[in-house]
N, C-alpha and C. Protein backbone atom coordinates (compact mmCIF):
# COMPACT_ATOMS: atom_id res chain seq x y z
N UNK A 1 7.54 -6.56 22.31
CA UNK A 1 7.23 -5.33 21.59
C UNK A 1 7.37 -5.57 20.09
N UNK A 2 6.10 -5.12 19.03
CA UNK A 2 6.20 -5.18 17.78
C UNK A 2 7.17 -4.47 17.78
N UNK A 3 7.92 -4.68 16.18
CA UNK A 3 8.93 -3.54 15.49
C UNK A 3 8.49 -3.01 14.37
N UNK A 4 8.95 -1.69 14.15
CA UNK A 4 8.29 -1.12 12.68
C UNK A 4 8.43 -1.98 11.67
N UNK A 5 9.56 -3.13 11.38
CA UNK A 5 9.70 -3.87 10.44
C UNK A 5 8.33 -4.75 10.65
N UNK A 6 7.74 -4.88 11.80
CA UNK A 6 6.88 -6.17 11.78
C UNK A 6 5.50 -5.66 11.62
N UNK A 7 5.22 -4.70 12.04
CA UNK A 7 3.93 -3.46 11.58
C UNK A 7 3.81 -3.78 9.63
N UNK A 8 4.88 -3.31 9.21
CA UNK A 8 4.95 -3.25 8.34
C UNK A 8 4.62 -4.19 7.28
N UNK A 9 5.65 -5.36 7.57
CA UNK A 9 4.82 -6.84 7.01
C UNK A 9 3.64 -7.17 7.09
N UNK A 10 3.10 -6.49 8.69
CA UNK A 10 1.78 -7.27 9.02
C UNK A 10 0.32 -6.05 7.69
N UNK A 11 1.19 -5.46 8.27
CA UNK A 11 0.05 -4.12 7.43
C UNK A 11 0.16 -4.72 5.73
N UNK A 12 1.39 -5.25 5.31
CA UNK A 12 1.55 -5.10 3.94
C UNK A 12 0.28 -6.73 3.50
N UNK A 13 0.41 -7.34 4.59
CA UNK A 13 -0.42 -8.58 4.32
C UNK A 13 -1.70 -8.60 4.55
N UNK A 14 -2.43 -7.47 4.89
CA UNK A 14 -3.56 -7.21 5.01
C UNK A 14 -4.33 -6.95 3.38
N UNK A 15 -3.34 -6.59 2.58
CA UNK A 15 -3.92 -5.98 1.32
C UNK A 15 -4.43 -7.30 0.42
N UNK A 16 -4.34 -8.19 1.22
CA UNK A 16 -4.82 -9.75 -0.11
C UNK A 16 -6.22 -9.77 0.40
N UNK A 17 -6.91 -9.25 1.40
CA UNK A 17 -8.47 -9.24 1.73
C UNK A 17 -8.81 -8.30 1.35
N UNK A 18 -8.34 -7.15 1.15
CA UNK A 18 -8.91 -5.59 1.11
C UNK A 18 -9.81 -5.06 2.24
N UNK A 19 -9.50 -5.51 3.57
CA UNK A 19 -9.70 -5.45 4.76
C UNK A 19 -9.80 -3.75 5.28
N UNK A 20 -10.45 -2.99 4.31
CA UNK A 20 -10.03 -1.43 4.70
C UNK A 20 -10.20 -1.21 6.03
N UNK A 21 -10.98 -1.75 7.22
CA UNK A 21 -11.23 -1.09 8.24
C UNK A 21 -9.82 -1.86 9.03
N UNK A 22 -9.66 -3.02 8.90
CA UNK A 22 -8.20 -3.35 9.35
C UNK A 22 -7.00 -1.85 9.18
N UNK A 23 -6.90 -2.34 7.63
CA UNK A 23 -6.32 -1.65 7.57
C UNK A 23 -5.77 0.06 7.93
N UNK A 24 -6.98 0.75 7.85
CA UNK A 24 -6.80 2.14 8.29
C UNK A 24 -6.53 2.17 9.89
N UNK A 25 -6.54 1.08 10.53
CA UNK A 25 -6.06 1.10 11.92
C UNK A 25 -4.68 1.36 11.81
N UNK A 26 -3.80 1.20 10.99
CA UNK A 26 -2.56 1.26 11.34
C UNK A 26 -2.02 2.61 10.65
N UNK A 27 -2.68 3.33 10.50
CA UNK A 27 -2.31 4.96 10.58
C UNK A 27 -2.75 5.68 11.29
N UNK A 28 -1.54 7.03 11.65
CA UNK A 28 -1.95 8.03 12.97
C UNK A 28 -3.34 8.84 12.22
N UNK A 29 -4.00 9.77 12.92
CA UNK A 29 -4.50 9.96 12.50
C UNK A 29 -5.04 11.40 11.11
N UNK A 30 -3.47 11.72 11.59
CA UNK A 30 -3.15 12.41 10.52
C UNK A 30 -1.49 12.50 9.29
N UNK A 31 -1.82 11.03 9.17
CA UNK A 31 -1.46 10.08 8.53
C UNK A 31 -1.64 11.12 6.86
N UNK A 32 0.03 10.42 6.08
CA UNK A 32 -0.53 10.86 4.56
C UNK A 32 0.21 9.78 3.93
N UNK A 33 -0.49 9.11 3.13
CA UNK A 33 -0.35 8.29 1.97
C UNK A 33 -0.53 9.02 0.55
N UNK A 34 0.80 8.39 0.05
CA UNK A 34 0.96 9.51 -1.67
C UNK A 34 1.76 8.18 -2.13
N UNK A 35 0.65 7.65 -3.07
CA UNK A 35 1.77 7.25 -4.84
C UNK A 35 1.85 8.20 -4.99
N UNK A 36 3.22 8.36 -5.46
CA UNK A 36 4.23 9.56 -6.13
C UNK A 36 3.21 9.88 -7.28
N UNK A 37 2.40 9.02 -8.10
CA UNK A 37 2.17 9.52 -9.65
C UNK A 37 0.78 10.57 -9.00
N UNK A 38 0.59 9.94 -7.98
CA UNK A 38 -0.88 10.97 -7.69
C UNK A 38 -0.85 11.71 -6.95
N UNK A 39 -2.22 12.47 -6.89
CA UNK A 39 -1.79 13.57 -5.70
C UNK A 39 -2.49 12.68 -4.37
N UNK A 40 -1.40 13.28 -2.95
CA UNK A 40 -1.49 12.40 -1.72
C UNK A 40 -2.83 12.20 -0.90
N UNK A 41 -3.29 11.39 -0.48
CA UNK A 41 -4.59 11.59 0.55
C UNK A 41 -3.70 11.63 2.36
N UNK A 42 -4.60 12.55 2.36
CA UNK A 42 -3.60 13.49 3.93
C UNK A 42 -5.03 13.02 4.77
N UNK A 43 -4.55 12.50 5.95
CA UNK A 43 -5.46 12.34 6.88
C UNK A 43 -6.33 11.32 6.95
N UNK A 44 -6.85 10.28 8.19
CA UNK A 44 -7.39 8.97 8.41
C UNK A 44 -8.93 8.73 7.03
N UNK A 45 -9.01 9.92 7.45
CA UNK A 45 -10.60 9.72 6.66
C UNK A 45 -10.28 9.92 5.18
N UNK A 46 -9.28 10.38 4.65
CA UNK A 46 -8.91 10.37 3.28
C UNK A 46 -8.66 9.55 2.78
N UNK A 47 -7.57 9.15 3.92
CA UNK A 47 -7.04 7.51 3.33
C UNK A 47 -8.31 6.37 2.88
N UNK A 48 -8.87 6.37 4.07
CA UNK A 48 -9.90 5.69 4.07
C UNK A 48 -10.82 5.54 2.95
N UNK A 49 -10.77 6.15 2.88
CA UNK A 49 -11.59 6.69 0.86
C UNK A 49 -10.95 6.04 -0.20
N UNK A 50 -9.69 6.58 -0.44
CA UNK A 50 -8.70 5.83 -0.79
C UNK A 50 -8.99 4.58 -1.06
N UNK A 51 -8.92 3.97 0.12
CA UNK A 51 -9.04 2.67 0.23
C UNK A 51 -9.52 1.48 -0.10
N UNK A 52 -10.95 2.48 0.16
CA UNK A 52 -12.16 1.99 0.07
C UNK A 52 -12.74 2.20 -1.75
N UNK A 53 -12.34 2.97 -2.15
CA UNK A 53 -11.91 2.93 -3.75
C UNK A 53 -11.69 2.32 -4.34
N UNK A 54 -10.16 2.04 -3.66
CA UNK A 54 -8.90 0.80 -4.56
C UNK A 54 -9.92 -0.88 -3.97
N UNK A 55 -10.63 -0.57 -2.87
CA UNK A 55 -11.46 -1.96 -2.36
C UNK A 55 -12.33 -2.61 -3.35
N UNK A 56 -13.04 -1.15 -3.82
CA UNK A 56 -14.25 -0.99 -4.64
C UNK A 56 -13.97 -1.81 -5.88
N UNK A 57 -12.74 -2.02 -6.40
CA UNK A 57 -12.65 -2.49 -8.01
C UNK A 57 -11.56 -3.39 -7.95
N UNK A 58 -10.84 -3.87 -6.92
CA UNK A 58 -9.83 -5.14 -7.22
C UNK A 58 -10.73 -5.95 -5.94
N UNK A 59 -9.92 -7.38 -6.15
CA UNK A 59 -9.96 -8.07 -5.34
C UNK A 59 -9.47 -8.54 -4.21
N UNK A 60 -8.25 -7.90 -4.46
CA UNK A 60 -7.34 -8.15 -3.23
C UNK A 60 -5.67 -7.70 -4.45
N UNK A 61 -4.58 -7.46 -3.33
CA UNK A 61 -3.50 -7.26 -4.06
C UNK A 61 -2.63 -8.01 -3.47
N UNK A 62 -1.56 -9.10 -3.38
CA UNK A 62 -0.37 -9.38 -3.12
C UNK A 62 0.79 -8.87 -3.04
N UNK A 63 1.28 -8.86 -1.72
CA UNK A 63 2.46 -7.77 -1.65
C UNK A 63 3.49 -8.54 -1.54
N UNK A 64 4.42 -9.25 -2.66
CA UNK A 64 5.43 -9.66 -2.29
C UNK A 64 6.60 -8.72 -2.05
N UNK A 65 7.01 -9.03 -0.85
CA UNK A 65 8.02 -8.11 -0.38
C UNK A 65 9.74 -8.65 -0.94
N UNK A 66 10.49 -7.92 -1.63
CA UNK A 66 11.85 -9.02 -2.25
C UNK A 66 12.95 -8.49 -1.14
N UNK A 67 12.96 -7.08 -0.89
CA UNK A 67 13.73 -6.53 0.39
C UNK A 67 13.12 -5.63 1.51
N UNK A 68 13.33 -5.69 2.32
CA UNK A 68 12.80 -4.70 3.03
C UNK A 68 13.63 -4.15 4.09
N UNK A 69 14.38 -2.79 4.61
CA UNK A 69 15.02 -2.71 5.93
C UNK A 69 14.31 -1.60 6.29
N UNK A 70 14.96 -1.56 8.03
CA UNK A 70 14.37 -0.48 8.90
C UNK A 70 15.09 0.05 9.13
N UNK A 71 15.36 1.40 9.43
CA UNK A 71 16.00 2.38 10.09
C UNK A 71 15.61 3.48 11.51
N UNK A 72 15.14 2.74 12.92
CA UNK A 72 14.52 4.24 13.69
C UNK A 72 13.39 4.14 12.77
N UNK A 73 12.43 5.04 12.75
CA UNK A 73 10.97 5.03 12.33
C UNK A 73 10.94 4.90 11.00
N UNK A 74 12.24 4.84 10.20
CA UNK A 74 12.12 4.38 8.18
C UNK A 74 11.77 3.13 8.41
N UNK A 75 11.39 2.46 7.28
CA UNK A 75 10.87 1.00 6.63
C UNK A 75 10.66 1.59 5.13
N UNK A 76 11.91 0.40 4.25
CA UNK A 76 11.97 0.56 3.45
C UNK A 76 11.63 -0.85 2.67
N UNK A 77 10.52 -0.70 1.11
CA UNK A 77 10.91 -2.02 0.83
C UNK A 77 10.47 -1.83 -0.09
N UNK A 78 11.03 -3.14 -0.94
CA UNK A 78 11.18 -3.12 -2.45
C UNK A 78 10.09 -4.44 -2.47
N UNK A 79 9.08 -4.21 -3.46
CA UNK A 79 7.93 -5.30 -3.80
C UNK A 79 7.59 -5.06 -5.23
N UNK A 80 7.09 -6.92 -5.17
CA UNK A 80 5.91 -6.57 -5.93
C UNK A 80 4.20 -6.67 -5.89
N UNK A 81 3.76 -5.78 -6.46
CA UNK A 81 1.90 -5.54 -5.74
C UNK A 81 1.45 -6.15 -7.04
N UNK A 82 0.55 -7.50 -6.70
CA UNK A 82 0.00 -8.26 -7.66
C UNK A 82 -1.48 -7.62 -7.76
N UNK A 83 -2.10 -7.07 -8.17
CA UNK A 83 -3.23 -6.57 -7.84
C UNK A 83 -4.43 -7.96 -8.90
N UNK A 84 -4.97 -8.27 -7.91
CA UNK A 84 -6.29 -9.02 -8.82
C UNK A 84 -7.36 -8.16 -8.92
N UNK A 85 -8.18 -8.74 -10.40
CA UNK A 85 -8.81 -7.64 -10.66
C UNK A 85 -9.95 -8.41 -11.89
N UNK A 86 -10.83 -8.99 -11.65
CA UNK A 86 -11.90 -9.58 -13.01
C UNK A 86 -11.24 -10.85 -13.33
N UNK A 87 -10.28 -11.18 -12.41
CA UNK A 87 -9.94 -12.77 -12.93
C UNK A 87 -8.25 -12.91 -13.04
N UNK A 88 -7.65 -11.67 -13.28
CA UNK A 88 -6.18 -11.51 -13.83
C UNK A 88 -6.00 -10.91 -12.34
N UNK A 89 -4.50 -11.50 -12.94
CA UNK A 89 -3.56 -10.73 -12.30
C UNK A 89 -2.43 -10.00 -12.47
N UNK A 90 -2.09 -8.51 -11.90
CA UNK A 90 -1.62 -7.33 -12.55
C UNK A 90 -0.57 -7.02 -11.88
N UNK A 91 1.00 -7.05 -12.25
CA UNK A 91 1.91 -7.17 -11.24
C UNK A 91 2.50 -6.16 -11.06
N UNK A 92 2.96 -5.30 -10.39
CA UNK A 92 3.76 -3.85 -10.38
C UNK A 92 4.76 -3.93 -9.65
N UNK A 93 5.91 -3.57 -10.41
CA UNK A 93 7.13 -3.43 -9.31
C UNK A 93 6.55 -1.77 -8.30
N UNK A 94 6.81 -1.89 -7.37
CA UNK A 94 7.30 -0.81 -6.20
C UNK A 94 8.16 -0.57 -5.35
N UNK A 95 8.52 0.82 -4.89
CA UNK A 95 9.11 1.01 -3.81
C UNK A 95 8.59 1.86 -3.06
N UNK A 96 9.09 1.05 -1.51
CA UNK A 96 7.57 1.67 -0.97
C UNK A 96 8.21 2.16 0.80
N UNK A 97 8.44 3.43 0.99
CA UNK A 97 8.75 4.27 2.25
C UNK A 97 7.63 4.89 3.11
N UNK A 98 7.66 3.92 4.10
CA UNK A 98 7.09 4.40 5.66
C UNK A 98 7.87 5.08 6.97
N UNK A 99 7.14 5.84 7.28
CA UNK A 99 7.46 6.39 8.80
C UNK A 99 6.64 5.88 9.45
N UNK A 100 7.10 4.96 10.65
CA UNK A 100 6.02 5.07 11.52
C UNK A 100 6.36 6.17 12.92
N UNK A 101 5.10 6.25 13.45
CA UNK A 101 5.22 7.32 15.01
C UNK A 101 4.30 6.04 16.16
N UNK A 102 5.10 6.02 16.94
CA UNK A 102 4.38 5.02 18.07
C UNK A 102 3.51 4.12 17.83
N UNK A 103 4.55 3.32 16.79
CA UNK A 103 3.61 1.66 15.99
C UNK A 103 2.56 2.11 15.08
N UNK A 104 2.76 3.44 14.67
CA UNK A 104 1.30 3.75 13.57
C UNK A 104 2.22 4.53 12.37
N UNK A 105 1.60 4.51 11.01
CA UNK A 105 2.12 4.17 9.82
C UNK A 105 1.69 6.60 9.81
N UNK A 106 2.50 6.52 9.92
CA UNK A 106 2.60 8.45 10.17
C UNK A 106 2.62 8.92 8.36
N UNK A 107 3.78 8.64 7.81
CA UNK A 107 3.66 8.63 6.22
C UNK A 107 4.24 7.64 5.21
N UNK A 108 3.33 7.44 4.00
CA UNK A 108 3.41 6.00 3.66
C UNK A 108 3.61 6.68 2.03
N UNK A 109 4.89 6.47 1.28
CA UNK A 109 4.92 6.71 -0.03
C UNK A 109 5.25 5.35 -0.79
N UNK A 110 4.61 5.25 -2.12
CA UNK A 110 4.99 4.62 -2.79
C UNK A 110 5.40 5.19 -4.06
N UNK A 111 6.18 4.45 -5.00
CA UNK A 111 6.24 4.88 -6.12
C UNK A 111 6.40 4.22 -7.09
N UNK A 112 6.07 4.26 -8.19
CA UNK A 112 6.32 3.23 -9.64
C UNK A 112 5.75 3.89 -10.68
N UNK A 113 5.72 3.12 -11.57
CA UNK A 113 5.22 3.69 -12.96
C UNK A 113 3.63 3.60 -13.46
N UNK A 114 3.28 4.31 -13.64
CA UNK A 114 1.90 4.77 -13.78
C UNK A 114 1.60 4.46 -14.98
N UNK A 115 2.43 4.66 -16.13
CA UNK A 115 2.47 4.16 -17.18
C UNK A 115 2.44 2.40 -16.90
N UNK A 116 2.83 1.74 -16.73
CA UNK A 116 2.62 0.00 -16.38
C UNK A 116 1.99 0.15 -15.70
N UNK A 117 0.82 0.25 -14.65
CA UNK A 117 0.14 0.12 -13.84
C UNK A 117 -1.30 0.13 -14.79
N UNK A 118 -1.17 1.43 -15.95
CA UNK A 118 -2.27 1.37 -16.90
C UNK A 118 -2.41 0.57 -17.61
N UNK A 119 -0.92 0.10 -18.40
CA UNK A 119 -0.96 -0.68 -19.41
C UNK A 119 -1.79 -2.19 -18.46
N UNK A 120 -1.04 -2.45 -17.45
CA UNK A 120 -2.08 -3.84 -16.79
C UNK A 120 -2.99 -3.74 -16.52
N UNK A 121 -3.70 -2.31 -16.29
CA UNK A 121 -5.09 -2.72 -16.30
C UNK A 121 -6.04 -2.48 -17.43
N UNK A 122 -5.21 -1.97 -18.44
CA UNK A 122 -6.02 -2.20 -19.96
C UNK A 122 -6.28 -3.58 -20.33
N UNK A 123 -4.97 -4.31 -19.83
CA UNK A 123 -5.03 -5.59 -19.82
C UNK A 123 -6.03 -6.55 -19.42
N UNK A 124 -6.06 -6.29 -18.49
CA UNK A 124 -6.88 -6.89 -17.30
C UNK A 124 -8.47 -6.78 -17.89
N UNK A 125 -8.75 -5.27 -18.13
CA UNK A 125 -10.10 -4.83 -18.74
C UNK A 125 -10.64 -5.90 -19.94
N UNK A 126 -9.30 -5.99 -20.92
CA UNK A 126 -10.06 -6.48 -22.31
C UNK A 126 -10.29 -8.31 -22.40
């Protein structure tokens, strides 16, 4: 039997292809994903958008994970998301809280600074 810790890794290593249809497999289907700085996308087909968005303009992101624990359906972990993007690469600290419900990613928050996330991709841009 997978464990939410191993869902979790596996899901977090999907993001270096930008594999969206992979990926949206591993949420229920009324699933909500929210960076804290934005407002949340609620539900499979939102996410999916989402996704398919963040697909649209990077190349892939690296999720190095530095800690991560589980608790019962929490998964908690501390990373960093390298996002490639026109050649660079754009590093963001995060912290990043999942629930899963019966091996599927139920709600997925992240959070960091929005302010550095811009400044790297002004970066990245010029």
């Amino acid at each position: 039997m997978t464990t939410n810790d191993e869902i979790v890794r596996e899901f977090c290593g999907l993001w270096a292809s930008m594999d969206v249809e992979q990926m949206i497999a591993f949420f229920t289907d009324d699933a909500v994903y929210h960076n804290i700085p934005m407002e949340p996308a609620v539900g499979r087909e939102a996410i999916a958008t989402l996704l398919n968005g963040w697909a649209a303009v990077l190349d892939g992101i690296d999720f190095q994970i530095h800690q991560q624990v589980s608790v019962g359906k929490v998964v908690m972990n501390e990373r960093t998301d390298t996002m490639r993007v026109n050649g660079a690469s754009v590093p963001l600290p995060v912290m990043g809280i999942f629930e899963l419900v019966d091996g599927k990613i139920r709600v997925w928050r992240d959070y960091f600074d929005m302010g550095e996330m811009t400044k790297a991709f002004q970066a990245a841009s010029a």
